[in-house]
N, C-alpha and C. Protein backbone atom coordinates (compact mmCIF):
# COMPACT_ATOMS: atom_id res chain seq x y z
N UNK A 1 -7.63 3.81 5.05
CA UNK A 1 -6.56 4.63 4.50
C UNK A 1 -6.79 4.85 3.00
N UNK A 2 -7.12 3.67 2.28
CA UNK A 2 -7.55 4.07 0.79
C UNK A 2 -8.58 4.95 0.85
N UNK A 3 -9.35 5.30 1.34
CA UNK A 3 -10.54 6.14 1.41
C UNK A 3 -9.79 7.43 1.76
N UNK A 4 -9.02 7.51 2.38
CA UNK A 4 -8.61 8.92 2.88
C UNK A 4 -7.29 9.40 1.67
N UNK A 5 -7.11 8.41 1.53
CA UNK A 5 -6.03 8.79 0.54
C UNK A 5 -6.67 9.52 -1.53
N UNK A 6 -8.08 8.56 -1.32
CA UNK A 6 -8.63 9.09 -2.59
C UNK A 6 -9.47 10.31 -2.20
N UNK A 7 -9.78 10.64 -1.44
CA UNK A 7 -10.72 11.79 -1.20
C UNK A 7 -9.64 13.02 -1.27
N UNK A 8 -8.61 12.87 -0.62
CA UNK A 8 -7.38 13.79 -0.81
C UNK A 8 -6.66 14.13 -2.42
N UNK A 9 -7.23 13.39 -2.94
CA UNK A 9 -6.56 13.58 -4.53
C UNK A 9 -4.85 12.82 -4.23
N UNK A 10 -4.59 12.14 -3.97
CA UNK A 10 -3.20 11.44 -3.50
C UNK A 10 -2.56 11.55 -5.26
N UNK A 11 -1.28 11.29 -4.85
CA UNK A 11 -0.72 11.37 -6.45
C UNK A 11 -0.32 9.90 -6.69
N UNK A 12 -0.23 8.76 -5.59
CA UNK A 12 -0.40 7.52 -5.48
C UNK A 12 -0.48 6.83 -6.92
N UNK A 13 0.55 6.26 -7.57
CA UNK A 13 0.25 5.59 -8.67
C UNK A 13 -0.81 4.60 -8.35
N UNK A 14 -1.85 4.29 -9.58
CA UNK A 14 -3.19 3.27 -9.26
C UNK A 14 -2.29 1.72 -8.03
N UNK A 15 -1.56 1.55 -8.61
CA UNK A 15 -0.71 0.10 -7.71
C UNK A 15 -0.37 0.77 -6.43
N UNK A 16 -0.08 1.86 -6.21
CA UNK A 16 0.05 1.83 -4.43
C UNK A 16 -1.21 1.63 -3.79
N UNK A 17 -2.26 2.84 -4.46
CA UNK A 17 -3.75 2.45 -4.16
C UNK A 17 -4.40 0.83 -3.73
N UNK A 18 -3.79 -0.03 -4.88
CA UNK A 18 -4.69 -1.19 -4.68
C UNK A 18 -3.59 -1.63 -3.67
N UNK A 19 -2.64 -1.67 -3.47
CA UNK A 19 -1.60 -1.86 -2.17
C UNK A 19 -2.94 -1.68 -1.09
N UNK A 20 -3.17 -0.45 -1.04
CA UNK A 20 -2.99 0.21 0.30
C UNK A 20 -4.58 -0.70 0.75
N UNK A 21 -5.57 -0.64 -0.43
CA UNK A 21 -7.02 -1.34 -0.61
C UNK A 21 -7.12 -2.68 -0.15
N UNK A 22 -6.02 -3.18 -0.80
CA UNK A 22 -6.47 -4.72 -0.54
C UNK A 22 -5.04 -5.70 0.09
N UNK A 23 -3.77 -4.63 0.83
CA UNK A 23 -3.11 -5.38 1.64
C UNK A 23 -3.47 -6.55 2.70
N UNK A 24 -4.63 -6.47 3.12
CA UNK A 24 -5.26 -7.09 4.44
C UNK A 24 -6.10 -8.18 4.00
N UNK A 25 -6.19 -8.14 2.89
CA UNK A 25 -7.22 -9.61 2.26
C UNK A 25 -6.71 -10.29 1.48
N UNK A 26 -6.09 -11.15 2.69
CA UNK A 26 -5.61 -12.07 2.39
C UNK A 26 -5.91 -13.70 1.80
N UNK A 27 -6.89 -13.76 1.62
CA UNK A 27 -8.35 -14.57 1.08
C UNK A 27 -7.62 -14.50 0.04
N UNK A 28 -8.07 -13.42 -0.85
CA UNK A 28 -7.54 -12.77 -2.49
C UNK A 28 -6.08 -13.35 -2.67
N UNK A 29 -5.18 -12.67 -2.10
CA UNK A 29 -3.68 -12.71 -2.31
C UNK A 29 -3.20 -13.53 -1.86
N UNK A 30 -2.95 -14.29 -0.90
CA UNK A 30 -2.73 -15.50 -0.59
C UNK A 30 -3.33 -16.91 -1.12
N UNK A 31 -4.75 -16.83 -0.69
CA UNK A 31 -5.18 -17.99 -1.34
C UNK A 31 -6.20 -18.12 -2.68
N UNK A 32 -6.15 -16.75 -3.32
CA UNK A 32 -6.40 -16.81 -4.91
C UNK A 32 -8.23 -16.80 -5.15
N UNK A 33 -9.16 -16.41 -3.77
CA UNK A 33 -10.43 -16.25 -3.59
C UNK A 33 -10.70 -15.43 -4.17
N UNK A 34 -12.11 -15.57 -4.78
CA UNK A 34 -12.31 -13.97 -5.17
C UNK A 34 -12.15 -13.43 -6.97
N UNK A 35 -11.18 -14.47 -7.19
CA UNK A 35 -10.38 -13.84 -8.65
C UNK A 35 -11.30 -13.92 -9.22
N UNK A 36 -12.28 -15.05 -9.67
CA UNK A 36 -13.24 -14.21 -10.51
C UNK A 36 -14.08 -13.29 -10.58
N UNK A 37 -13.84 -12.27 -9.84
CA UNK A 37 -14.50 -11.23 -9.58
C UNK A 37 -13.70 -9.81 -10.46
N UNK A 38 -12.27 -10.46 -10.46
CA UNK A 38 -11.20 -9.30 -11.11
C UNK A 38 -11.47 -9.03 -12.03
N UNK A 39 -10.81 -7.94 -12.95
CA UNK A 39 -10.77 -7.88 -14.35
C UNK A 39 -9.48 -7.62 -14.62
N UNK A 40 -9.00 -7.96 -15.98
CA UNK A 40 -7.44 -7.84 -15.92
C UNK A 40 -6.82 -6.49 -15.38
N UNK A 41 -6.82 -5.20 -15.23
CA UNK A 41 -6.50 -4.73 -14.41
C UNK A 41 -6.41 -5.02 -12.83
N UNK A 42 -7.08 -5.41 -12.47
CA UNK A 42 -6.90 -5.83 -10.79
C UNK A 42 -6.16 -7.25 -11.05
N UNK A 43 -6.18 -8.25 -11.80
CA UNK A 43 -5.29 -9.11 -12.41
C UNK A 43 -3.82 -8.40 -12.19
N UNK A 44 -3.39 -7.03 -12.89
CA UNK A 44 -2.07 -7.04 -12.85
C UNK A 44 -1.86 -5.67 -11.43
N UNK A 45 -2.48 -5.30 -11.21
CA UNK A 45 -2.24 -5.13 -9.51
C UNK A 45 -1.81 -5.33 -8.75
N UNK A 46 -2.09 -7.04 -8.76
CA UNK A 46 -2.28 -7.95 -7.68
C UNK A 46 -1.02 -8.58 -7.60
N UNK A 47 -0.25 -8.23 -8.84
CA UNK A 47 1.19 -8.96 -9.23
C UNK A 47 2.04 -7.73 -8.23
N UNK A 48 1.62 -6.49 -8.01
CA UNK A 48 2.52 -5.31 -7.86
C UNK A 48 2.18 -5.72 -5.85
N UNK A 49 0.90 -6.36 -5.65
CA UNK A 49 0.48 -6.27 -4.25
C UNK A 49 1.35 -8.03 -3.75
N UNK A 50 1.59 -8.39 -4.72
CA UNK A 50 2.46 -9.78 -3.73
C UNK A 50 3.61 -9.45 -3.75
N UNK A 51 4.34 -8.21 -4.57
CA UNK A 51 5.79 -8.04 -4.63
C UNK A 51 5.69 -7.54 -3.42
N UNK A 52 5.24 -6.26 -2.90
CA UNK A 52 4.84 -5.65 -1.52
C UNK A 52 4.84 -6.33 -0.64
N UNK A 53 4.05 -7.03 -0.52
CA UNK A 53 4.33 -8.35 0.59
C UNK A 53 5.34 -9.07 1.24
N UNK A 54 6.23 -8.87 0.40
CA UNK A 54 7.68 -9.43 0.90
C UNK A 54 8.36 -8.32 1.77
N UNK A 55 7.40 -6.80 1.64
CA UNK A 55 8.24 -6.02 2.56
C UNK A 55 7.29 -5.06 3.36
N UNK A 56 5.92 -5.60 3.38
CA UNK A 56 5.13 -4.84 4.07
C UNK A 56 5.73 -4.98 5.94
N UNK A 57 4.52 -4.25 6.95
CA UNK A 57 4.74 -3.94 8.13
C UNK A 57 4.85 -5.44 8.93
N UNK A 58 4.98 -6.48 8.47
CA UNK A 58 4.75 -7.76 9.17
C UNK A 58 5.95 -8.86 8.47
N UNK A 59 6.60 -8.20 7.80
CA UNK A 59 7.87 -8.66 8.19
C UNK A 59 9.12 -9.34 9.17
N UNK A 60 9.33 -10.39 9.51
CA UNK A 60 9.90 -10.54 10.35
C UNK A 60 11.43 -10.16 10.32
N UNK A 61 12.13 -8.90 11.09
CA UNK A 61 13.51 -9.03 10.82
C UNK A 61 13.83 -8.73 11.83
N UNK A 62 15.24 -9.68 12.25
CA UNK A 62 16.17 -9.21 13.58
C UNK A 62 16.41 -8.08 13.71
N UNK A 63 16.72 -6.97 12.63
CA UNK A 63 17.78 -5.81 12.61
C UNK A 63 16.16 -4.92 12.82
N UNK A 64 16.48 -4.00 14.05
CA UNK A 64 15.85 -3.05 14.48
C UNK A 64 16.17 -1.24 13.84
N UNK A 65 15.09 -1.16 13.27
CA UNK A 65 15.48 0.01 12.54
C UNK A 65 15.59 1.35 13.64
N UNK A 66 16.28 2.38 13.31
CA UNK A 66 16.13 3.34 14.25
C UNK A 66 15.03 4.53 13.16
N UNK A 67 13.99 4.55 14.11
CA UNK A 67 12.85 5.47 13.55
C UNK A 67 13.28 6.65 13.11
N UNK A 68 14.50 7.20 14.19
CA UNK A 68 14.51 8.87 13.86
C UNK A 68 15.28 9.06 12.58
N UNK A 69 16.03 7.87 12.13
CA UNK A 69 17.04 8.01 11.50
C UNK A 69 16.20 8.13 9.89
N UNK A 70 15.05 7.16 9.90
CA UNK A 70 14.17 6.60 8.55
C UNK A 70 13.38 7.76 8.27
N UNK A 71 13.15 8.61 9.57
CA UNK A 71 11.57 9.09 9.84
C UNK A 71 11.61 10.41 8.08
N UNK A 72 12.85 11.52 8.12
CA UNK A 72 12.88 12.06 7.17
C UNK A 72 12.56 11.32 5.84
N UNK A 73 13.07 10.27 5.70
CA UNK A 73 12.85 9.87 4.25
C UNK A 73 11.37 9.39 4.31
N UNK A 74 10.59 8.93 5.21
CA UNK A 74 8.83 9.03 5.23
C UNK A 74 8.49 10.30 5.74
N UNK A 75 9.27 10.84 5.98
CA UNK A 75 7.69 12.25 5.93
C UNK A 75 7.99 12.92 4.28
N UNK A 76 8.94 12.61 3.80
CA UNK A 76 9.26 12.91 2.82
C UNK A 76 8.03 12.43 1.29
N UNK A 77 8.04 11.01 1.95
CA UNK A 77 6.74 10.47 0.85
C UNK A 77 5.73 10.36 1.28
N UNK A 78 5.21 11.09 2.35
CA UNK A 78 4.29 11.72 2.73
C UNK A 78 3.65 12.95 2.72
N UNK A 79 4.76 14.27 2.01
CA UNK A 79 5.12 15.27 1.81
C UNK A 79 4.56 14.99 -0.04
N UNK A 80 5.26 14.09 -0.49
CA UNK A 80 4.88 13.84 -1.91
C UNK A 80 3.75 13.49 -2.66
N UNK A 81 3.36 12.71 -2.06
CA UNK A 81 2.16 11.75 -2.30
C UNK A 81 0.67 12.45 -1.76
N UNK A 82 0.97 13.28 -0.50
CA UNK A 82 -0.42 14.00 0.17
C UNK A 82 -0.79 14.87 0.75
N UNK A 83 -1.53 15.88 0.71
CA UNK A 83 -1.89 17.19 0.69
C UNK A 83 -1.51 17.12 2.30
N UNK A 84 -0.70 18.52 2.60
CA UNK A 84 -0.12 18.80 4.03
C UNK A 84 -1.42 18.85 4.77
N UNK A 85 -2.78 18.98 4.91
CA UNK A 85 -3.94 18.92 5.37
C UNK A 85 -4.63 17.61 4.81
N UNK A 86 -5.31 16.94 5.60
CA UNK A 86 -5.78 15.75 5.17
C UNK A 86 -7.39 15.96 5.61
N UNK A 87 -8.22 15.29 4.73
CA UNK A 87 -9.30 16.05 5.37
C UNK A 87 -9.83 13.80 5.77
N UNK A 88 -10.10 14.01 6.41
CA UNK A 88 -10.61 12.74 7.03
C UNK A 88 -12.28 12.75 7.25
């Protein structure tokens, strides 16, 4: 998705980007692997990618959202953020 999202010119502030880059490595963000590899920019990233975490797709919550009801306000920042053609 980061790949498709930078080839598109996304308007994605740099912190959704590294969101979207490095949500799944969990090595890094969880157990702190890796850091010397950062530079203080990916240093303060990484502060914006553990806030995320508390509300990414793996969340556990009782209350069942109704899709149709949410769906406008995401196609909406989907509408914002990325060219109505996506080239993949």
């Amino acid at each position: 998705m980061y790949l498709v999202a930078k080839r598109n010119n996304t308007t994605l502030p740099p912190a959704g980007l590294f969101i979207i880059r490095f949500h799944s490595f969990y090595a890094m963000h969880r157990r702190g692997a890796y850091t010397f590899l950062m530079n203080d920019e990916d240093k303060e990233m990484l502060k914006w990618l553990q806030v995320f975490n508390k509300y990414d797709l793996y969340s556990k919550s009782k209350v069942k959202i109704n899709q149709e009801e949410v769906k406008p306000y995401y196609l909406s920042l989907i509408k914002k953020y990325f060219a109505e053609k996506l080239k993949w």
